[in-house]
Structures are given as C-alpha cells and as structure tokens.
C-alpha atoms as a PDB file:
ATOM      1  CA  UNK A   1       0.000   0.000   0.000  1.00  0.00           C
ATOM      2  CA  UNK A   2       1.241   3.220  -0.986  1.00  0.00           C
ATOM      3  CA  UNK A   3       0.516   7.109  -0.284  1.00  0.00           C
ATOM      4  CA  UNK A   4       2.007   9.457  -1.842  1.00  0.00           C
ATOM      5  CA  UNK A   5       1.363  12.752  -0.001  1.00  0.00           C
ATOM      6  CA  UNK A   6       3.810  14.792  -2.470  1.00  0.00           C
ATOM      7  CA  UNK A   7       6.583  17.240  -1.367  1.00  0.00           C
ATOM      8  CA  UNK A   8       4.437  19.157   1.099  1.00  0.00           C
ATOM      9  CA  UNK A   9       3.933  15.867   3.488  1.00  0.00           C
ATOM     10  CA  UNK A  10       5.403  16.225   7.414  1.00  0.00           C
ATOM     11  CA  UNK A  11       7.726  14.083   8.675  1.00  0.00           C
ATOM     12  CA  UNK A  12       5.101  13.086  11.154  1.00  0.00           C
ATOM     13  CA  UNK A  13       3.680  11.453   8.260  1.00  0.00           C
ATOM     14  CA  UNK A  14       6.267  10.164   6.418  1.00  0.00           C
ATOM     15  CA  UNK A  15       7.214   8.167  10.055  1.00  0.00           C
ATOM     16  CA  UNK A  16       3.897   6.816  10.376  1.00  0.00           C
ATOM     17  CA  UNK A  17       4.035   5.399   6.823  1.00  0.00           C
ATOM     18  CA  UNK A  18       7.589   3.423   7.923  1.00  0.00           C
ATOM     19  CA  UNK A  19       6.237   2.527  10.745  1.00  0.00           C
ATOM     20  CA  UNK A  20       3.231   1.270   9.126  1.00  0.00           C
ATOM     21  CA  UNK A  21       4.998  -0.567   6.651  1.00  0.00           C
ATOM     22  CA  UNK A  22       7.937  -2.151   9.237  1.00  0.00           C
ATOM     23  CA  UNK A  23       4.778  -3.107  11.169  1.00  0.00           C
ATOM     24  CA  UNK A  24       3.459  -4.816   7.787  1.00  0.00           C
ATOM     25  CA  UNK A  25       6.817  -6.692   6.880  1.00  0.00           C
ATOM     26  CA  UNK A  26       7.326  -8.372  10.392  1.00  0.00           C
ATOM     27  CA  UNK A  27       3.695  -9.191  10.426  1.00  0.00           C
ATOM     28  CA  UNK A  28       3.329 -11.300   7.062  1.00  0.00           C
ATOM     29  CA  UNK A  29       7.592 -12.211   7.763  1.00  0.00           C
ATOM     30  CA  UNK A  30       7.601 -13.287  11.410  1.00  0.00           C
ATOM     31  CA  UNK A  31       4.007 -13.314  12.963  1.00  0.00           C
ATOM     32  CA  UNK A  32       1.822 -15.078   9.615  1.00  0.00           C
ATOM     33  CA  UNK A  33      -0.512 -12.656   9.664  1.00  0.00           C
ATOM     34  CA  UNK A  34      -2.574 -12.208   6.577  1.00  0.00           C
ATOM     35  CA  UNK A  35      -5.315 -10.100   5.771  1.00  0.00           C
ATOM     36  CA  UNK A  36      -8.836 -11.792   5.669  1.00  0.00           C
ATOM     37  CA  UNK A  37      -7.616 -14.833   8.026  1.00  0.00           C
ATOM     38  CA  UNK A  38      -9.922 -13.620  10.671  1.00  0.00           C
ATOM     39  CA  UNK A  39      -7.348 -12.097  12.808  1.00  0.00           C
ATOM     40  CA  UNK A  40      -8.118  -9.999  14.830  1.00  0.00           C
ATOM     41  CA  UNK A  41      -5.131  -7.962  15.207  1.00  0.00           C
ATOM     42  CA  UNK A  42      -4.018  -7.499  11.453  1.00  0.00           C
ATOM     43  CA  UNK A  43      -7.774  -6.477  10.544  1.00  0.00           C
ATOM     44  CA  UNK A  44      -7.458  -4.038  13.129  1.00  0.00           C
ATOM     45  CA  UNK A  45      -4.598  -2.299  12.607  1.00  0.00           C
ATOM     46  CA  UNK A  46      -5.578  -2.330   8.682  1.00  0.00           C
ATOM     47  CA  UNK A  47      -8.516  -0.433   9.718  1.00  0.00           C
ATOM     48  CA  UNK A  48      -7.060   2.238  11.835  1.00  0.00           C
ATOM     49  CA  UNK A  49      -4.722   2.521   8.988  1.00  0.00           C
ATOM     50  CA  UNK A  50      -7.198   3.297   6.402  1.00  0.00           C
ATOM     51  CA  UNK A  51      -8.634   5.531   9.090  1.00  0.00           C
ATOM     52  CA  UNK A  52      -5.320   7.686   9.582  1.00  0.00           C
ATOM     53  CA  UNK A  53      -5.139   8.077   5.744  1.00  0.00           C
ATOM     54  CA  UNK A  54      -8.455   9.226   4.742  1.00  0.00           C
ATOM     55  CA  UNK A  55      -8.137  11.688   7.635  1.00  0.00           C
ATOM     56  CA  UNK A  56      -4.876  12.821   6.197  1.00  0.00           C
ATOM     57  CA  UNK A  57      -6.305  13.227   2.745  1.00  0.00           C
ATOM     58  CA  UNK A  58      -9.260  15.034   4.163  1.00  0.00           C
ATOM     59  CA  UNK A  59      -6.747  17.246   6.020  1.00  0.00           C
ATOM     60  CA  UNK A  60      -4.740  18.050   3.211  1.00  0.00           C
ATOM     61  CA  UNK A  61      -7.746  19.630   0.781  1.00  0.00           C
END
C-alpha cells in the first residue's frame, strides 16, 4: 500500500508510513498474519490505517 502525499507531506507522516509498513513486513515475515484470516489484530490495525489516511487526505484539501 502506498501514499504518496507529495513534497508538502510532514515528517510526522512520512514516520507513520515506515512505521506502518515495518509493522506490515514483520507481520506477514515473522508473525503469519494475513489479511482476511480472521485475525483480529491485522484487521485491526488495517482499519485504523485506512482511518489515519483518509483523515490525512481530508486534512490536506
């Protein structure tokens, strides 16, 4: 998943995206999480991921 948020984007957000994505890589990697496998965890960190980027995107207009 990627989100480009162009030059104007904060480091704030440019952390949360690595840590997203280091959070993503040692899931799948190390823990076998996978999305739709009724998890509870991965499903909800998915979702307050999607949540954090539509409110950035809403921000940002």
């Amino acid at each position: 998943m990627a989100l480009s948020l162009g030059r104007n984007s904060s480091p704030l957000v440019t952390a949360i995206g690595a840590a997203v994505a280091l959070v993503a890589i040692v899931g799948t990697q190390v823990l076998g999480w996978e999305w739709g496998s009724g998890q509870l965890v991965p499903t909800i960190i998915g979702v307050v991921v999607a949540v954090i980027a539509v409110f950035v995107m809403l921000t940002r207009r």
